[in-house]
Protein backbone atom coordinates (compact mmCIF):
# COMPACT_ATOMS: atom_id res chain seq x y z
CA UNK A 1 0.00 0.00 0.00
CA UNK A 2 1.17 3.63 -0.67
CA UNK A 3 -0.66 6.95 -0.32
CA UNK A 4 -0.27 10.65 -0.41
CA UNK A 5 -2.54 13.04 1.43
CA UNK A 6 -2.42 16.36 3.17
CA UNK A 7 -1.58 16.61 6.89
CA UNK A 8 -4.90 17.84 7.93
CA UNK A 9 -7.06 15.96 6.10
CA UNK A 10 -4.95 13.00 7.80
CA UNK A 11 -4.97 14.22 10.76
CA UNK A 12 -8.68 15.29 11.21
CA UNK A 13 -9.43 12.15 10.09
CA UNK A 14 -7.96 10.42 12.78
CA UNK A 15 -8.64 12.25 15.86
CA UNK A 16 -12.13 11.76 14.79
CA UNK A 17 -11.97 7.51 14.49
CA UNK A 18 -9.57 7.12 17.44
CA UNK A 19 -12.79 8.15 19.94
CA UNK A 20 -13.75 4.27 18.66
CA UNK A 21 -10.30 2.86 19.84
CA UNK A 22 -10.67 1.01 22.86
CA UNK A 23 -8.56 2.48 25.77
CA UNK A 24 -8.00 -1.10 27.22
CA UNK A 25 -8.17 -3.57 24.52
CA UNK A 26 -8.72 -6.95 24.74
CA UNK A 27 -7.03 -7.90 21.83
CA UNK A 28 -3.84 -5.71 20.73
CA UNK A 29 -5.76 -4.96 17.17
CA UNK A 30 -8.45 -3.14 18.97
CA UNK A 31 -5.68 -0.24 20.02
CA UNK A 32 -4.89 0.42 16.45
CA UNK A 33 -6.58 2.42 13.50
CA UNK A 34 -7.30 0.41 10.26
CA UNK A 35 -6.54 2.82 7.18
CA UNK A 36 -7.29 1.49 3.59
CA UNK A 37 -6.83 3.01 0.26
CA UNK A 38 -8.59 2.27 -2.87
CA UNK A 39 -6.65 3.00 -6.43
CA UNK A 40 -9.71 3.03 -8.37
CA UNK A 41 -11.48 5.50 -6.30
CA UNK A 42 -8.57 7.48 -4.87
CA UNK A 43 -10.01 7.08 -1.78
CA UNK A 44 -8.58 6.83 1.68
CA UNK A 45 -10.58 5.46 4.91
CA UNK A 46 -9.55 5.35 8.29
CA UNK A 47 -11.59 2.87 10.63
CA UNK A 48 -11.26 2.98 14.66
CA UNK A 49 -13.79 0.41 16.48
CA UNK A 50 -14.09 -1.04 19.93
CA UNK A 51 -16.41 -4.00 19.29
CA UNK A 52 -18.95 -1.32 20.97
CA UNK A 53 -18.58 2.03 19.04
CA UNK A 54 -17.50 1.87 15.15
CA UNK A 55 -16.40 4.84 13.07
CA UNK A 56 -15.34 5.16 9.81
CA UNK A 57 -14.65 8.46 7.61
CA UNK A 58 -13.12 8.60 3.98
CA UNK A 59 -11.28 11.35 2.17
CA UNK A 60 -9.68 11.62 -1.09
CA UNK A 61 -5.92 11.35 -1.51
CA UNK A 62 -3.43 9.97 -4.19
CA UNK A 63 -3.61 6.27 -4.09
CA UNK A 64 -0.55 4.45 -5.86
CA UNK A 65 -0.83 0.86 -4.20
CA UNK A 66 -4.52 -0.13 -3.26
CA UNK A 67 -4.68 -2.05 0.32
CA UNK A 68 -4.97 -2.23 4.27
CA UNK A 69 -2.99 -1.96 7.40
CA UNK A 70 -3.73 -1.44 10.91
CA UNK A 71 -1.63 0.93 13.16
CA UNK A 72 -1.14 1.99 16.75
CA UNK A 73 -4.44 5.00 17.07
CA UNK A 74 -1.83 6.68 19.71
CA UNK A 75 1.15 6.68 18.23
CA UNK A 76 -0.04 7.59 14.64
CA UNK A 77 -2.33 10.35 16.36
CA UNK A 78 0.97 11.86 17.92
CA UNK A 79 3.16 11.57 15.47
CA UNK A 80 0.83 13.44 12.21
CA UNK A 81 -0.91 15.68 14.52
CA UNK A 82 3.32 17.09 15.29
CA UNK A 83 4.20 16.86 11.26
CA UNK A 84 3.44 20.35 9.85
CA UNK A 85 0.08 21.62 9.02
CA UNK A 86 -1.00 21.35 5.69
CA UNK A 87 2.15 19.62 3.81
CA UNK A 88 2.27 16.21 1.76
CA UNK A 89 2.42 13.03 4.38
CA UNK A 90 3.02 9.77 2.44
CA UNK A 91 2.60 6.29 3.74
CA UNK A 92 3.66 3.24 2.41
CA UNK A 93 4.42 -0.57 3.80
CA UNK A 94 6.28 -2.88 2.54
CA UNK A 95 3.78 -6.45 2.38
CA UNK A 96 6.28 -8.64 3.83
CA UNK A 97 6.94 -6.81 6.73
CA UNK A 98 4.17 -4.62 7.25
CA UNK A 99 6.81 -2.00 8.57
CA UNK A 100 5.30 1.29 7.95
CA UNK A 101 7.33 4.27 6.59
CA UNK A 102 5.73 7.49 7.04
CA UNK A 103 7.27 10.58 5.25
CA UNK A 104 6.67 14.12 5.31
CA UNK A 105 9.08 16.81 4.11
CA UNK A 106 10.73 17.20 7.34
CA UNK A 107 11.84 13.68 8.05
CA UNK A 108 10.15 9.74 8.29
CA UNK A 109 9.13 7.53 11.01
CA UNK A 110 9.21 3.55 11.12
CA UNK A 111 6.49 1.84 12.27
CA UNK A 112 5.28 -1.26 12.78
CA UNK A 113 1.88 -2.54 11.77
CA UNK A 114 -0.58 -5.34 12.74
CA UNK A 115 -2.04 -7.08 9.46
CA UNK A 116 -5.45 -5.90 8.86
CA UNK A 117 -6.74 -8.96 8.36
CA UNK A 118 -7.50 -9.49 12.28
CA UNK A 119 -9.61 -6.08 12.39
CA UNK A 120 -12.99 -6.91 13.28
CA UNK A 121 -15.40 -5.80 10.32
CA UNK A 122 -17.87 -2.53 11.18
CA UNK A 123 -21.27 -4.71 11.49
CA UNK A 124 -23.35 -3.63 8.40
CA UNK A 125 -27.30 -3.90 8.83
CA UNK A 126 -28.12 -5.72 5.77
CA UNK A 127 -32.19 -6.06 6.38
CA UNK A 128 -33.99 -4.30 9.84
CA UNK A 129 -35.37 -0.96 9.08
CA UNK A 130 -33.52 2.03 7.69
CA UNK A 131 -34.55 5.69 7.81
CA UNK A 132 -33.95 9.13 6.45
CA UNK A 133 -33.06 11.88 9.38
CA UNK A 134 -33.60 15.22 9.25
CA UNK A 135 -29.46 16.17 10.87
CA UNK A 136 -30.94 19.56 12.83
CA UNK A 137 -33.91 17.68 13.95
CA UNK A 138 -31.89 14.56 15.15
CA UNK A 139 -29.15 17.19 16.77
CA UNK A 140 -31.80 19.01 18.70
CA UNK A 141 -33.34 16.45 20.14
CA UNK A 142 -30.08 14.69 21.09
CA UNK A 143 -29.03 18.01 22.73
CA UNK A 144 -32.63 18.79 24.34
CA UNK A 145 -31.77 15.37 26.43
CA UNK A 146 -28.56 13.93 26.83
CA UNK A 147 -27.67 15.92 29.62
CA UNK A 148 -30.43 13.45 31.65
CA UNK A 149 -29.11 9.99 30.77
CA UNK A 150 -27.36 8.12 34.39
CA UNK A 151 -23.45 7.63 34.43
CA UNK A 152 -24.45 4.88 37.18
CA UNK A 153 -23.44 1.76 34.72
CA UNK A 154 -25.29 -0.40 37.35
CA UNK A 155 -28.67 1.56 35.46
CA UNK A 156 -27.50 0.35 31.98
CA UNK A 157 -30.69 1.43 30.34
CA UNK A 158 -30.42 4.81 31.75
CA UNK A 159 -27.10 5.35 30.47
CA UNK A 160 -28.48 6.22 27.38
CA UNK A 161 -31.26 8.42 25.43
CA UNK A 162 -34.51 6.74 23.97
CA UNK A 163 -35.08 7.96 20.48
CA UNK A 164 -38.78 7.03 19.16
CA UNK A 165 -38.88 7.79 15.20
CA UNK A 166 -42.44 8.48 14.37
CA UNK A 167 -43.95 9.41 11.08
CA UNK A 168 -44.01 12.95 11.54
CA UNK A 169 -41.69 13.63 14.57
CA UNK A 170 -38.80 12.51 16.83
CA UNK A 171 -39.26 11.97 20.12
CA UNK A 172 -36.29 11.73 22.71
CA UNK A 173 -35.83 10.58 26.43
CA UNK A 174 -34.00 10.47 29.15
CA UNK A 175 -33.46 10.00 32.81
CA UNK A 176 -31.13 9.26 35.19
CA UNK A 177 -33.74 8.33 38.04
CA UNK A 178 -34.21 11.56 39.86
CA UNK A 179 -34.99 14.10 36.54
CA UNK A 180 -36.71 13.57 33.39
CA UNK A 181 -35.81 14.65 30.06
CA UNK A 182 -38.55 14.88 27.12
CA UNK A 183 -38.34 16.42 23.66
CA UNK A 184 -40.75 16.20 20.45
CA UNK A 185 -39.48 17.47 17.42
CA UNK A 186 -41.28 18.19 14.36
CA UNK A 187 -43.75 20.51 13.26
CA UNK A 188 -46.13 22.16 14.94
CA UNK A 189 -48.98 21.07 13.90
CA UNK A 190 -47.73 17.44 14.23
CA UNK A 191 -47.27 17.63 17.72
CA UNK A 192 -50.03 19.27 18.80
CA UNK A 193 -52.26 16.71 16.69
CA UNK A 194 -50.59 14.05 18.85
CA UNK A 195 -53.09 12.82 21.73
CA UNK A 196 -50.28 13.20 24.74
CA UNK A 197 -46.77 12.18 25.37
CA UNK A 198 -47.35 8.31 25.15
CA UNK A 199 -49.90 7.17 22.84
CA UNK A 200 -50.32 7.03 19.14
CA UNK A 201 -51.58 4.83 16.91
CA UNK A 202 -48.36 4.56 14.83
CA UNK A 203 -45.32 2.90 16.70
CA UNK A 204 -42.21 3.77 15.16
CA UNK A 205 -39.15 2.75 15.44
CA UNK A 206 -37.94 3.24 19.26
CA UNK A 207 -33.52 2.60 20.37
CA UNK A 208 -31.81 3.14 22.81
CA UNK A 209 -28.38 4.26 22.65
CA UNK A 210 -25.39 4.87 25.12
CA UNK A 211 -24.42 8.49 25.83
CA UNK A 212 -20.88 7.72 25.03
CA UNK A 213 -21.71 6.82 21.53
CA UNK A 214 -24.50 9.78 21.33
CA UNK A 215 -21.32 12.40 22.01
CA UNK A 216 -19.77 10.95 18.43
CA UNK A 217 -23.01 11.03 16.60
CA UNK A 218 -23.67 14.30 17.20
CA UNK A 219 -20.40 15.57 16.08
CA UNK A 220 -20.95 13.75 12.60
CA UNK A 221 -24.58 14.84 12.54
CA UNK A 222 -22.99 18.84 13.55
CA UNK A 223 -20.63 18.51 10.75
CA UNK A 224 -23.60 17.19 7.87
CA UNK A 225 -26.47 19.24 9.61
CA UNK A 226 -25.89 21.17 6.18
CA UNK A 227 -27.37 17.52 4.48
CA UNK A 228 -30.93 16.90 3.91
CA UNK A 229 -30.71 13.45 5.45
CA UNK A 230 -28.61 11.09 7.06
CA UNK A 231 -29.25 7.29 7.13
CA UNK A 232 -29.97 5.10 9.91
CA UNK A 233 -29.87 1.66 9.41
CA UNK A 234 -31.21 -0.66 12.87
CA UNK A 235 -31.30 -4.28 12.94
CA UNK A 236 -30.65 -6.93 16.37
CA UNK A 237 -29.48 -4.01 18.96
CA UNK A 238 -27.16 -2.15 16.04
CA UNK A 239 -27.43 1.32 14.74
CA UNK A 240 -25.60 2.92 11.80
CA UNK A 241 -25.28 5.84 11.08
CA UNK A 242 -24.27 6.86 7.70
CA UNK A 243 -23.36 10.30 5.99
CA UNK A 244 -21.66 11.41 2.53
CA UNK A 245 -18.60 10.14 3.93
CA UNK A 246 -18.52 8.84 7.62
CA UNK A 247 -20.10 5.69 8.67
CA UNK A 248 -21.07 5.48 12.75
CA UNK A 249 -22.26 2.28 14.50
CA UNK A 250 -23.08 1.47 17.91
CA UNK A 251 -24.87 -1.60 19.82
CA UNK A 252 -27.83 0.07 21.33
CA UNK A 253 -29.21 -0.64 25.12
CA UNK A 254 -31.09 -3.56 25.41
CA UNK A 255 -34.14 -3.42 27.35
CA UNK A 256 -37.97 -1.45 27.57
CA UNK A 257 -36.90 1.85 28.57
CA UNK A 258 -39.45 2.90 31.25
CA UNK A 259 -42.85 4.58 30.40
CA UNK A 260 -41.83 7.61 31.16
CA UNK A 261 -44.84 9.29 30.40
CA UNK A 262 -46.52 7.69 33.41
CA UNK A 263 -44.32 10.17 35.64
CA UNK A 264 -45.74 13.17 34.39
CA UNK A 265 -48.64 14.88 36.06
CA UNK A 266 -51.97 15.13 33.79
CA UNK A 267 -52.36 18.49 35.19
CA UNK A 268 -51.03 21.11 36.95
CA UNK A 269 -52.91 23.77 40.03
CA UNK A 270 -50.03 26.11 39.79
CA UNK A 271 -48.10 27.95 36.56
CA UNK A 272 -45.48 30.55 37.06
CA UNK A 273 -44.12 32.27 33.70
CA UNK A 274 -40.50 33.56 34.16
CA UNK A 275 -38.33 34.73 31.55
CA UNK A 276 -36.12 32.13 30.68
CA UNK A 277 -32.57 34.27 30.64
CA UNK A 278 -33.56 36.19 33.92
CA UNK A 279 -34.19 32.73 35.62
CA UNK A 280 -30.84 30.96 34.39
CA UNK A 281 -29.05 33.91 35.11
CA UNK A 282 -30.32 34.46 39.08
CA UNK A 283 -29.86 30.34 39.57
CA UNK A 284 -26.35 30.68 38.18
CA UNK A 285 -25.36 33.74 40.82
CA UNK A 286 -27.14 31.53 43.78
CA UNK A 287 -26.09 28.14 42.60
CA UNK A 288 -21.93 29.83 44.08
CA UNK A 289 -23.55 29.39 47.64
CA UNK A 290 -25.92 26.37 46.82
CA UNK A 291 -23.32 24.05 45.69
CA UNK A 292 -21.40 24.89 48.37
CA UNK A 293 -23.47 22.29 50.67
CA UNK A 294 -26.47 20.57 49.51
CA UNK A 295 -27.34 21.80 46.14
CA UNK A 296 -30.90 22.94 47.26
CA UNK A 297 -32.29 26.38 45.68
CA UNK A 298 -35.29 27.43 47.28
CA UNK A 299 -38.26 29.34 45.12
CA UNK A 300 -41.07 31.27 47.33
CA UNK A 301 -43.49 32.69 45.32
CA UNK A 302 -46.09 35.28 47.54
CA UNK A 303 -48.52 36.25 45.35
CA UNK A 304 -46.65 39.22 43.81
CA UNK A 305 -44.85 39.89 41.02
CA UNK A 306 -41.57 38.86 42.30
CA UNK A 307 -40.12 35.21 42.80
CA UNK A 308 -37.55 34.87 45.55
CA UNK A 309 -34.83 32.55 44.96
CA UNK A 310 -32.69 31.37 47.73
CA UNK A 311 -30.03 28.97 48.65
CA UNK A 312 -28.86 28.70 53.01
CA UNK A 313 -24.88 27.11 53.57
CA UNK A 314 -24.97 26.38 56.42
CA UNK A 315 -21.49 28.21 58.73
CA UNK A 316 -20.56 29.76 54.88
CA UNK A 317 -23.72 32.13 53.99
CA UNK A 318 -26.66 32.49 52.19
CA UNK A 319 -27.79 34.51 48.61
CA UNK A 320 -31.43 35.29 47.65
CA UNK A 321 -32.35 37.12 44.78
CA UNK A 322 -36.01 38.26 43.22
CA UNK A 323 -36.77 38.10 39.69
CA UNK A 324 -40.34 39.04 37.72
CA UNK A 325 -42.78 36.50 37.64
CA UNK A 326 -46.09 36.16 35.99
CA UNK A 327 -48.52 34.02 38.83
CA UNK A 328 -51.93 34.67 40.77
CA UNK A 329 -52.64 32.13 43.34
CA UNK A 330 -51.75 31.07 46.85
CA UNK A 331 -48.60 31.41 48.37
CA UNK A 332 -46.21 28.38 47.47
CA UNK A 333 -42.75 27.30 48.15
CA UNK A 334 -40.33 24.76 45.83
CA UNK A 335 -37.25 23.81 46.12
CA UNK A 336 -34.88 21.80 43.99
CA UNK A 337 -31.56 20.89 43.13
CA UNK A 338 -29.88 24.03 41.54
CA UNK A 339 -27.56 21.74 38.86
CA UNK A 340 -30.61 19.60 37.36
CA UNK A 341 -32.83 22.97 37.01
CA UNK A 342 -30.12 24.50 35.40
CA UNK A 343 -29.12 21.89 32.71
CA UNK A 344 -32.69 21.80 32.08
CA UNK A 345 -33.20 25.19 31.16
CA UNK A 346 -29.95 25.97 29.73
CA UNK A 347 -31.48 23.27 26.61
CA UNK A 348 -34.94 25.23 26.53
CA UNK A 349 -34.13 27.94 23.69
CA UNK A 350 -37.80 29.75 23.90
CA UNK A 351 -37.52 33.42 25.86
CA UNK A 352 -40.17 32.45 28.23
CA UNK A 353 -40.39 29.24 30.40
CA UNK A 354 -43.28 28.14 32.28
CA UNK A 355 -42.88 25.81 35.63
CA UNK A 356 -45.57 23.79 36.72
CA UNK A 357 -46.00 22.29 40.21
CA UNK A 358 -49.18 20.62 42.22
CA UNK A 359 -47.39 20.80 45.66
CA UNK A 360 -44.03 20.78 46.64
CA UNK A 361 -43.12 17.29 47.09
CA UNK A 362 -44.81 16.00 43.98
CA UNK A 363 -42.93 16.22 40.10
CA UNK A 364 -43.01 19.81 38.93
CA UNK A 365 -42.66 20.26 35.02
């Protein structure tokens, strides 16, 4: 094999594939990228997978030998990402050997490779169902709920998001036990048409898939959200992903994610309407003193126009802080913890935000 490409294509290439190499492999093969080139096509793909996450991603290069080697992800990451930025690399290996010289115009490196034949093949989904997403759609309801998903692996299931494809909309999940994440993203009219959050005649398509893998999709979907659609391809707990030029796959969470639904209140005695930067703003000057201790931000709402938001430390201090509200009704008091109302709102990209509560030790929304 022999190939000449430009440093940053090369290099960009790999950073992106080595987020697939396994940090402790089982097998020596599984620390090392597998690049091939292709004469007739003048294509060159780079191929980093972990027997959980797979990710491929092609670019064009000059091709003078077609054929296949594996190399160590670090070592090749360190040495191109030092060679200088935008110059010739070239890469050839001699068949017997598989030593691997690697030139640019400042000097070469020897390596040597692992024959590729040992690299376990990207699982293809050749029947299952395959879609056409909509990249901004996908990426905003990724991003309205990620921040949810557990990092307790003992919760497998909830170490994920739970996409449901419908006809006419995506809807996302996630929840790490003590908060709830929901999006539905579509049109307008779509939505609303839909009975409630659960129910609807058609089923759609509904994975689950780990957070870790989610990260790399949505930096493939960030970089096509410029494409009309990307393919996904799911068949026996595996989900590809494929764009123009990068192929993702991932074993999704096996399991019925919980009926989520169930948890939230039909309806709601209490509504306060606060504007949404006014809100993030005062929880981000009394979270300092909140997360000092407990976490817990306080909200006392007196029948005026003016929400008080407080957090106690106990021996440090205390902050409180009023912002405008829009509320009739009783007195009430709320409290919660200041992190998961913050990564919740900081998602929500509307100017106003309305919380609803029954009483203050039930789910508010």
């Amino acid at each position: 094999m022999e190939i000449i490409c430009n440093q940053n294509e090369l290099n960009n290439a790999i950073q992106l594939v080595s987020k697939a190499v396994a940090s402790r492999p089982t097998h020596p093969i599984l620390a090392n990228i597998l690049i091939t080139a292709d004469l007739g096509t003048n294509k060159i793909s780079l191929t980093g997978f972990d027997l959980n996450l797979g990710i491929q991603t092609s670019f064009d290069g000059t091709v003078k030998n077609s054929g296949a080697i594996t190399i160590p992800s670090k070592l090749l990451s360190e040495i191109v990402n030092k060679l200088p930025n935008e110059t010739p690399v070239s890469l050839e290996v001699d068949n017997n050997s598989d030593n691997i010289l690697i030139k640019s115009d400042r000097g070469s490196f020897n390596l040597k490779g692992i024959p590729s034949d040992d690299f376990p093949n990207l699982p293809f989904v050749e029947s299952g169902t395959s879609l056409n997403i909509d990249p901004s759609s996908f990426l905003k309801a990724l991003k309205s709920t990620i921040f949810a998903s557990s990092n307790d692996d003992s919760k497998q299931l909830l170490t994920g998001v739970n996409f449901t494809f419908k006809q006419n909309y995506l809807e996302s999940a996630s929840t790490d036990g003590h908060r709830l994440a929901v999006a539905l993203v579509g049109k307008e009219e779509d939505i609303e048409n839909k009975n409630d959050l659960t129910s609807s005649n058609d089923e759609g398509l509904s994975v689950t898939i780990p957070t870790r893998s989610l990260r790399e999709i949505e930096k493939l979907v960030s970089l096509r959200s410029s494409e009309n659609s990307i393919k996904l391809f799911y068949d026996k707990g595996q989900v590809v992903f494929i764009s123009s030029s990068q192929i993702i796959t991932t074993r999704t969470l096996e399991g019925t994610y919980p009926n989520y639904s169930q948890l939230i209140p039909d309806s709601f005695s209490k509504i306060f309407n606060f504007k949404t930067k006014k809100l993030i703003d005062a929880l981000e000057r009394i979270a300092v003193l909140a997360d000092q201790q407990s976490s817990v931000v306080k909200i006392k709402l007196d029948n005026t126009d003016l929400a008080s938001i407080s957090a106690d430390a106990q021996d440090i201090g205390n902050a409180n802080e009023s912002i405008p509200v829009s509320y009739s009704g009783e007195n009430f008091d709320i409290a919660f913890n200041v992190r998961y109302l913050l990564e919740g709102l900081k998602v929500i990209a509307s100017e106003n935000v309305l919380l609803k509560c029954n009483i203050a030790t039930t789910p508010a929304v």
